[in-house]
Protein backbone atom coordinates (compact mmCIF):
# COMPACT_ATOMS: atom_id res chain seq x y z
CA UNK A 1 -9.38 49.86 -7.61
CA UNK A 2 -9.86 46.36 -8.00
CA UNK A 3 -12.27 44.61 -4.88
CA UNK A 4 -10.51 41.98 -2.59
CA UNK A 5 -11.26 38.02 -3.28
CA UNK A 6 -10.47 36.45 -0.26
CA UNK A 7 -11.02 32.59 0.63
CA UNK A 8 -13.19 31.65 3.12
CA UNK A 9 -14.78 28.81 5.72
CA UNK A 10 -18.42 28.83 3.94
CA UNK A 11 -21.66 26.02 3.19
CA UNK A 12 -22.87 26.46 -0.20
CA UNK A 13 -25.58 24.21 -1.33
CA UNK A 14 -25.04 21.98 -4.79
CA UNK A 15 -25.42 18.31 -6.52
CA UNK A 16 -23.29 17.67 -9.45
CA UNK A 17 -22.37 14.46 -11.41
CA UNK A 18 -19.98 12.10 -10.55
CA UNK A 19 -17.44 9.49 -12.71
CA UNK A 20 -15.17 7.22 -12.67
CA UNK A 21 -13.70 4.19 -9.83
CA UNK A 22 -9.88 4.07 -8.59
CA UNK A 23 -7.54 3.16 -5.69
CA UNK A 24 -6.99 4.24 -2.13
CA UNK A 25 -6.21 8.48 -1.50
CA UNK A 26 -4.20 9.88 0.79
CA UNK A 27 -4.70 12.48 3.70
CA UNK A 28 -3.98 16.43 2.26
CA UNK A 29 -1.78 17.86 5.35
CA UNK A 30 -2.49 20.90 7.45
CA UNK A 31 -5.20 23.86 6.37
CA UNK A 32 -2.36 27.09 5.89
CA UNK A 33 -2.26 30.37 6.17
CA UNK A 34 -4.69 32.51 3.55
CA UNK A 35 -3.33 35.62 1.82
CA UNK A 36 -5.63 37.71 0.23
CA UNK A 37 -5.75 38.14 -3.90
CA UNK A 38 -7.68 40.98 -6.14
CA UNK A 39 -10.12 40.30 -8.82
CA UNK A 40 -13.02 42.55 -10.77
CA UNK A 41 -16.66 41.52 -9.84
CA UNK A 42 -20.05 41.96 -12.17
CA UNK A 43 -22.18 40.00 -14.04
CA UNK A 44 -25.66 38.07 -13.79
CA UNK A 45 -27.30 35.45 -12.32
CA UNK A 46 -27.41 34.77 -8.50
CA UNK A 47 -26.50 31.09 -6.51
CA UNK A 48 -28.02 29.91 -3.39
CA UNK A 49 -25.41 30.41 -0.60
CA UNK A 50 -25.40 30.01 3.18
CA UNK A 51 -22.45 31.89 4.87
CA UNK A 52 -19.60 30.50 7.42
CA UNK A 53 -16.86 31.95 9.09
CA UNK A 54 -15.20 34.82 6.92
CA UNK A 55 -11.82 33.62 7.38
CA UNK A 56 -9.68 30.41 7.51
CA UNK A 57 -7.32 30.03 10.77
CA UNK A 58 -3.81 27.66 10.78
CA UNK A 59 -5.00 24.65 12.76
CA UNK A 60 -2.15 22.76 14.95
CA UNK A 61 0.37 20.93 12.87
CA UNK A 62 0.56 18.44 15.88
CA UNK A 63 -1.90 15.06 15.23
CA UNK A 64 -1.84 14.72 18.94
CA UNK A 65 -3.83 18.10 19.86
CA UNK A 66 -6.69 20.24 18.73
CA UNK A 67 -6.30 23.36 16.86
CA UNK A 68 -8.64 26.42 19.45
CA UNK A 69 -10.14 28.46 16.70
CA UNK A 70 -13.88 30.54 16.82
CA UNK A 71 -15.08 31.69 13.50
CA UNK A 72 -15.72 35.51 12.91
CA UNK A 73 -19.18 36.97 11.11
CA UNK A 74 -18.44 37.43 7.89
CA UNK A 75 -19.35 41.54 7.05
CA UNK A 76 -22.78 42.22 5.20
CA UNK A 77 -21.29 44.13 2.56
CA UNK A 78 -19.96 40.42 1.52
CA UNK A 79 -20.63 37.45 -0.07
CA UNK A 80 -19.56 33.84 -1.10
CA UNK A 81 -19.00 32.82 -4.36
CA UNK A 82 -17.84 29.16 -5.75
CA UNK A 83 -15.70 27.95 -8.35
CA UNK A 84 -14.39 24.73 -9.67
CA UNK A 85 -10.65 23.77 -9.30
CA UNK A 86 -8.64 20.12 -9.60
CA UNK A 87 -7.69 18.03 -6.78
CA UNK A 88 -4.86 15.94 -7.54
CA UNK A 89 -4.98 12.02 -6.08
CA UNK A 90 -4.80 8.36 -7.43
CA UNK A 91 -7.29 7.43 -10.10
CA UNK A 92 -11.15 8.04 -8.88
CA UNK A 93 -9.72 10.13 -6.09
CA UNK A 94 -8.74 12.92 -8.24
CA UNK A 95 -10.90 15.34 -10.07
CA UNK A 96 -12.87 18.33 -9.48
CA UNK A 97 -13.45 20.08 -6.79
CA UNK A 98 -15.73 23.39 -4.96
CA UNK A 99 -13.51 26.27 -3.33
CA UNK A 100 -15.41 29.30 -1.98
CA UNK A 101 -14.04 32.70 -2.06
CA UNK A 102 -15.62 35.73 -0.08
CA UNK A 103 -16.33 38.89 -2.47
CA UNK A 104 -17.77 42.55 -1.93
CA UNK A 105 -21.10 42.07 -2.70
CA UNK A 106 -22.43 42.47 -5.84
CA UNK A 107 -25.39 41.13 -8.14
CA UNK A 108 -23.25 40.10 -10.56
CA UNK A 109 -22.60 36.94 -8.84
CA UNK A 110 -21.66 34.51 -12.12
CA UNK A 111 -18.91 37.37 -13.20
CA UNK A 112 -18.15 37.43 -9.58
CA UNK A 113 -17.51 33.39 -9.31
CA UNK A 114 -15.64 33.49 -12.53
CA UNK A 115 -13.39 36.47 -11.75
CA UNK A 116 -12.43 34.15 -8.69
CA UNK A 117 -11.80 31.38 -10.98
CA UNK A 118 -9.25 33.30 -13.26
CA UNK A 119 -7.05 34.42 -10.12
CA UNK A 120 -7.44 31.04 -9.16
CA UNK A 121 -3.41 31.31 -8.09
CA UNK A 122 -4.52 31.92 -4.90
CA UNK A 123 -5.59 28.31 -4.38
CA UNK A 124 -2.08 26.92 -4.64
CA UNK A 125 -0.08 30.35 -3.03
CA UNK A 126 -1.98 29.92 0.20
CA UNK A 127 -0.55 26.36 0.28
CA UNK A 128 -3.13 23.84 -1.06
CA UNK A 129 -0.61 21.82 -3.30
CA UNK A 130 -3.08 19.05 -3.96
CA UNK A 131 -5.36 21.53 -5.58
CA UNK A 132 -4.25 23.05 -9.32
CA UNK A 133 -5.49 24.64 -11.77
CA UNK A 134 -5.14 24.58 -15.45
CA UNK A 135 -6.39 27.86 -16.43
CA UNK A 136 -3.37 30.18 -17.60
CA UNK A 137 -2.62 33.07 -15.27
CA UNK A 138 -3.50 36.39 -16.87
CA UNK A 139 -6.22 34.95 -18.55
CA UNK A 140 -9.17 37.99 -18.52
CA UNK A 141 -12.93 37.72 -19.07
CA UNK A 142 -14.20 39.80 -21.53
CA UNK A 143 -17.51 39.46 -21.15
CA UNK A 144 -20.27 37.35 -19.63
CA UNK A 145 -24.08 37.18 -20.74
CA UNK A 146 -26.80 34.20 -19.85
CA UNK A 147 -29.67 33.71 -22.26
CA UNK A 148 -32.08 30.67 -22.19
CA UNK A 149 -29.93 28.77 -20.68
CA UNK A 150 -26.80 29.36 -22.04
CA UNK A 151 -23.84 31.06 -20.85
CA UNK A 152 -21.67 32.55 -23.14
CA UNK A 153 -18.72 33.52 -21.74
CA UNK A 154 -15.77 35.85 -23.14
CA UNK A 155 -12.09 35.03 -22.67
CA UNK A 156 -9.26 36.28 -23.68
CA UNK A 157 -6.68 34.82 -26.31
CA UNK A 158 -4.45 33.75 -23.29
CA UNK A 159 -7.11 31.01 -22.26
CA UNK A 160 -6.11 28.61 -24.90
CA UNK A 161 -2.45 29.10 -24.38
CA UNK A 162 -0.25 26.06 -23.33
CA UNK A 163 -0.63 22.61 -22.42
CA UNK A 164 -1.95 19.55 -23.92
CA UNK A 165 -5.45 18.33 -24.64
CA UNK A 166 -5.95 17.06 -20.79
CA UNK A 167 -4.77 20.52 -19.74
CA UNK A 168 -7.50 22.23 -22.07
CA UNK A 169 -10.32 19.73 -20.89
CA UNK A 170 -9.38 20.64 -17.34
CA UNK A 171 -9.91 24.42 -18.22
CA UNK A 172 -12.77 24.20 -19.74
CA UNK A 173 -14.52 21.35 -17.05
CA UNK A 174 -13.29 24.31 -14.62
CA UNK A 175 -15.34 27.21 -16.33
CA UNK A 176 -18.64 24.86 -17.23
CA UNK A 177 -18.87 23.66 -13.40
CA UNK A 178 -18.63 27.31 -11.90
CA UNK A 179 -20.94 28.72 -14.58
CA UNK A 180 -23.71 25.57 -14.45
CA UNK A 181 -23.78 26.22 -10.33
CA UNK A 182 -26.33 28.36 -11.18
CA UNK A 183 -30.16 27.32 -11.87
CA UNK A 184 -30.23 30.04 -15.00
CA UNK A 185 -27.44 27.99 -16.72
CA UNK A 186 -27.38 24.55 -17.81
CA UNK A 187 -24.51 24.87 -20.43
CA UNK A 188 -21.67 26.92 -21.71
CA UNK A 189 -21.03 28.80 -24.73
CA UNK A 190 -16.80 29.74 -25.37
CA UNK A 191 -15.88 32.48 -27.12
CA UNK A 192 -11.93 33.87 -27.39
CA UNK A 193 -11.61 37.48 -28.26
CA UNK A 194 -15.47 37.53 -29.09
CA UNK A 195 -15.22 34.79 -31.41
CA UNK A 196 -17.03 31.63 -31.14
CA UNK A 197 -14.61 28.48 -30.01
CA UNK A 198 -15.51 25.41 -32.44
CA UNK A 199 -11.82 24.31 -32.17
CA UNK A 200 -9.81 24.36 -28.89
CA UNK A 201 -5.80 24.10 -27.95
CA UNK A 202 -2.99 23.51 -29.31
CA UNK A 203 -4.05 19.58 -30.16
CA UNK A 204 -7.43 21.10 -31.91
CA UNK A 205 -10.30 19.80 -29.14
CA UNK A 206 -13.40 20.04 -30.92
CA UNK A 207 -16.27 22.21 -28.99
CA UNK A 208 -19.43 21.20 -30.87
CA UNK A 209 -21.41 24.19 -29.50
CA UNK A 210 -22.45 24.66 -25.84
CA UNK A 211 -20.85 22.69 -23.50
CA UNK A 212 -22.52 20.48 -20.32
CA UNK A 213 -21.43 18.89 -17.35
CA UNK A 214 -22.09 15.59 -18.55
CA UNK A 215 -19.09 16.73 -21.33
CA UNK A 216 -16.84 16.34 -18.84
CA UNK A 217 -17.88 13.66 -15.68
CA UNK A 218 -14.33 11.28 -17.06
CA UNK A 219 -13.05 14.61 -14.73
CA UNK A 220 -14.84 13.80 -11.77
CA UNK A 221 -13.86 11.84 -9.19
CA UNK A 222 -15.77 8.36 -8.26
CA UNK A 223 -17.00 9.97 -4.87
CA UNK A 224 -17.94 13.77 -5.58
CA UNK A 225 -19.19 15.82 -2.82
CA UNK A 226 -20.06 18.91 -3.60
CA UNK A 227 -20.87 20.36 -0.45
CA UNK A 228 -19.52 20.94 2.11
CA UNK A 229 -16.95 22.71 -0.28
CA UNK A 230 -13.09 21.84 0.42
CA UNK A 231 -12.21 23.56 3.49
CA UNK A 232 -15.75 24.68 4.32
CA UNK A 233 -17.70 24.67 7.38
CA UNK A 234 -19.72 21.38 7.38
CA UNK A 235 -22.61 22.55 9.82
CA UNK A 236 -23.99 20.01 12.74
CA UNK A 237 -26.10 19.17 11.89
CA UNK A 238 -24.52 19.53 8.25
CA UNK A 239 -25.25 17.91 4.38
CA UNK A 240 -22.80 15.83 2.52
CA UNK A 241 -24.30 15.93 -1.33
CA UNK A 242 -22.89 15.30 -4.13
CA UNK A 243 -23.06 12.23 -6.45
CA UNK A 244 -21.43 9.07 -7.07
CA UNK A 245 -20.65 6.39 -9.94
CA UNK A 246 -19.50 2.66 -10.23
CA UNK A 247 -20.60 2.50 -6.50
CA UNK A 248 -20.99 -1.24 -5.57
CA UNK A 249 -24.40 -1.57 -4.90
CA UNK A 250 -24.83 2.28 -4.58
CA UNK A 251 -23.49 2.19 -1.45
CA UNK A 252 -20.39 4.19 -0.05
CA UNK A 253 -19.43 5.31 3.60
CA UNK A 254 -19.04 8.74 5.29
CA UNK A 255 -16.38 9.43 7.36
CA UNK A 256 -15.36 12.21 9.99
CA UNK A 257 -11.92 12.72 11.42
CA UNK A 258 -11.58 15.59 14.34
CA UNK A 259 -8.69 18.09 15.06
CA UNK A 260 -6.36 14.85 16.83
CA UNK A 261 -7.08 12.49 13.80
CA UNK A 262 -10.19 10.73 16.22
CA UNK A 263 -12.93 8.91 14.11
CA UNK A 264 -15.93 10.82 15.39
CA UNK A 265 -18.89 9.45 13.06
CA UNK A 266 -18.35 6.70 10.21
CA UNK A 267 -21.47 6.12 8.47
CA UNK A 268 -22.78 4.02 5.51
CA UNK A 269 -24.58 6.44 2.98
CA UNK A 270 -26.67 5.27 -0.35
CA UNK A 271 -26.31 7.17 -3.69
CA UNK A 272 -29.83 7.05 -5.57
CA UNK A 273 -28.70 4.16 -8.14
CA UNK A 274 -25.45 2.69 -9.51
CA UNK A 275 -25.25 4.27 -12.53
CA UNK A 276 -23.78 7.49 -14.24
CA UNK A 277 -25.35 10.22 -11.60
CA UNK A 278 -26.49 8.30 -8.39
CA UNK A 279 -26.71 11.66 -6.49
CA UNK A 280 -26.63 11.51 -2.55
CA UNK A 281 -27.64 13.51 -0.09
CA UNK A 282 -26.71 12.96 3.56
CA UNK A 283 -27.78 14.96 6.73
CA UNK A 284 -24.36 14.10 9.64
CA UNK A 285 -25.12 15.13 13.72
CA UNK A 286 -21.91 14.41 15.27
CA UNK A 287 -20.36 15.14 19.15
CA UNK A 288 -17.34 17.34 19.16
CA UNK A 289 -16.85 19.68 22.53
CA UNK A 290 -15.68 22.79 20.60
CA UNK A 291 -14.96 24.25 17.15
CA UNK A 292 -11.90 22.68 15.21
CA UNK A 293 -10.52 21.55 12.15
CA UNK A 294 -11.20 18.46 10.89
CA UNK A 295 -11.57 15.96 7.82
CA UNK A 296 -14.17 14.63 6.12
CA UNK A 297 -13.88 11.14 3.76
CA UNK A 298 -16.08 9.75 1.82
CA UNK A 299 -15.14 6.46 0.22
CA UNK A 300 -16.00 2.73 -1.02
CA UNK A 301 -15.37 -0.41 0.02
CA UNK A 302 -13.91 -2.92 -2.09
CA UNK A 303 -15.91 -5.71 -3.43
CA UNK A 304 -13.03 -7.82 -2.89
CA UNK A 305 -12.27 -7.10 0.73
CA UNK A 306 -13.89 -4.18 2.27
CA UNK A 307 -10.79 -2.50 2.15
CA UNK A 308 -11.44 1.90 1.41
CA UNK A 309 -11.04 2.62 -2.50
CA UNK A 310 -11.84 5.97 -4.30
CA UNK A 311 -10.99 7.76 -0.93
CA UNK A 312 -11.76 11.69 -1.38
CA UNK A 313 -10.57 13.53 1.45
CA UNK A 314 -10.08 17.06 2.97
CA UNK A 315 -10.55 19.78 5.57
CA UNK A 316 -13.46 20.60 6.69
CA UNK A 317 -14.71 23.27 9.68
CA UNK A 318 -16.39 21.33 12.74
CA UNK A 319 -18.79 22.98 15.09
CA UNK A 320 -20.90 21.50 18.05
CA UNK A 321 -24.39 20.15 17.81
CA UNK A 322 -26.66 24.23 18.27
């Protein structure tokens, strides 16, 4: 019998790479309803991960109150694995983006955070339409090994089915991320039906051996934060980290929106240079009188006027100051 994936409120520590400038984003609507989804679970390698509350509740649809939800302890026989989906936006809003599923524990945690990847459907059938992804449902993994470095990682023949080249880009940006989470891995090896990949998709992408993040930061959006993870519990205090690129002055603002759509903490924040992987890291203590729902937006202002460009947005869990 298959073990149960199931999406959850977590914190999972992470800096990644960052590309790309655009326009302003909009908000993403409501948290819904989770439904649970199946997927197998072994495999190497082992993350850093702090848990959160082991399940995600419907906060109020109504701006004008605050949703009344406690977390639960998530069970020891579980554990939190992340993978890489796409959140849809305006250019240098949209791009990658850290989901965290709760699985039975296992030591196998790369197989684990792939296997959540491929039944990735679950993402958009609990009811996150902004977030996609362009893997092919029913695609399998065959196998997963990690030597010096490299991941190579089995899939089947239904992997490089459909789409066009931005499709297959997306696929494989989705697979490199949730592999190179992991300290043991810094790039990606593709193999269909245990044959090495030098050609991908229908339009014939060239894979010139392992593949890195840096392959793929034209995928990530301007603003990247990396944790929290979307939907996540944000701690208090809690880290925003992630990276940033074509930052004016390497400088962006944080900010954080409670269950009623309140402003409760807008900060300035400084990525480490303007340049292709100005990584940030930003500690937030913030006043809120009980757990609840809220957003978190990190974004630029415009050299122009001030005015918020490359907006990234989305839920986040709020707790008060322990």
């Amino acid at each position: 019998m298959q073990p149960t994936v199931r999406l959850v409120v977590a914190i999972a520590t992470l800096s990644l790479l960052l590309a790309a400038c655009g326009t302003v984003g909009g908000t993403l609507g409501p948290v819904p309803t989770l439904t649970p989804t199946a997927s197998p679970s072994t495999g190497p390698s082992e993350p850093h991960l702090t848990s959160g509350p082991s399940a995600t509740p419907t906060p109020s649809t109504d701006p004008s109150s605050s949703p009344q939800v406690e977390p639960s302890t998530r069970p020891a026989e579980t554990m939190i694995v992340r993978s890489y989906f796409y959140l849809d936006g305006v250019p240098g809003s949209a791009g990658l983006v850290p989901y965290l599923f709760e699985v039975p524990e296992t030591k196998g945690v790369a197989s684990a955070a792939m296997s959540a990847l491929l039944a990735g459907s679950v993402v958009q059938r609990d009811g996150f339409a902004h977030i996609s992804s362009a893997i092919p449902a029913g695609t399998k993994l065959l196998g997963l090994t990690i030597k010096n470095g490299v991941a190579t990682v089995d899939l089947s023949s239904k992997f490089e089915s459909g789409g066009g080249s931005a499709s297959a880009r997306r696929r494989l940006a989705q697979v490199v991320y949730t592999l190179t989470q992991f300290s043991t891995v810094h790039s990606v090896l593709f193999h269909i039906e245990g044959t090495t990949v030098t050609v991908f998709g229908s339009e014939g992408g060239v894979l010139d051996g392992p593949q890195e993040r840096a392959d793929y930061l034209d995928l990530l959006p301007s603003l990247f934060v990396d944790r929290p993870a979307f939907a996540a519990a944000l701690g208090n205090p809690g880290r925003v980290a992630g990276s940033g690129q074509g930052v004016w002055e390497a400088a962006f603002d944080i900010t954080l929106l409670d269950g009623a759509g309140r402003t409760i903490l807008d900060q300035q924040a400084m990525a480490a240079c303007w340049c292709e992987s100005g990584a940030f890291d930003v500690t937030l203590q913030y006043d809120i009188p009980k757990a609840q729902w809220g957003r978190l937006r990190v974004w630029v202002g415009s050299a122009k006027d001030g005015s918020p460009v490359a907006v990234r947005e989305y839920p986040v869990w709020l707790t008060p100051a322990g």
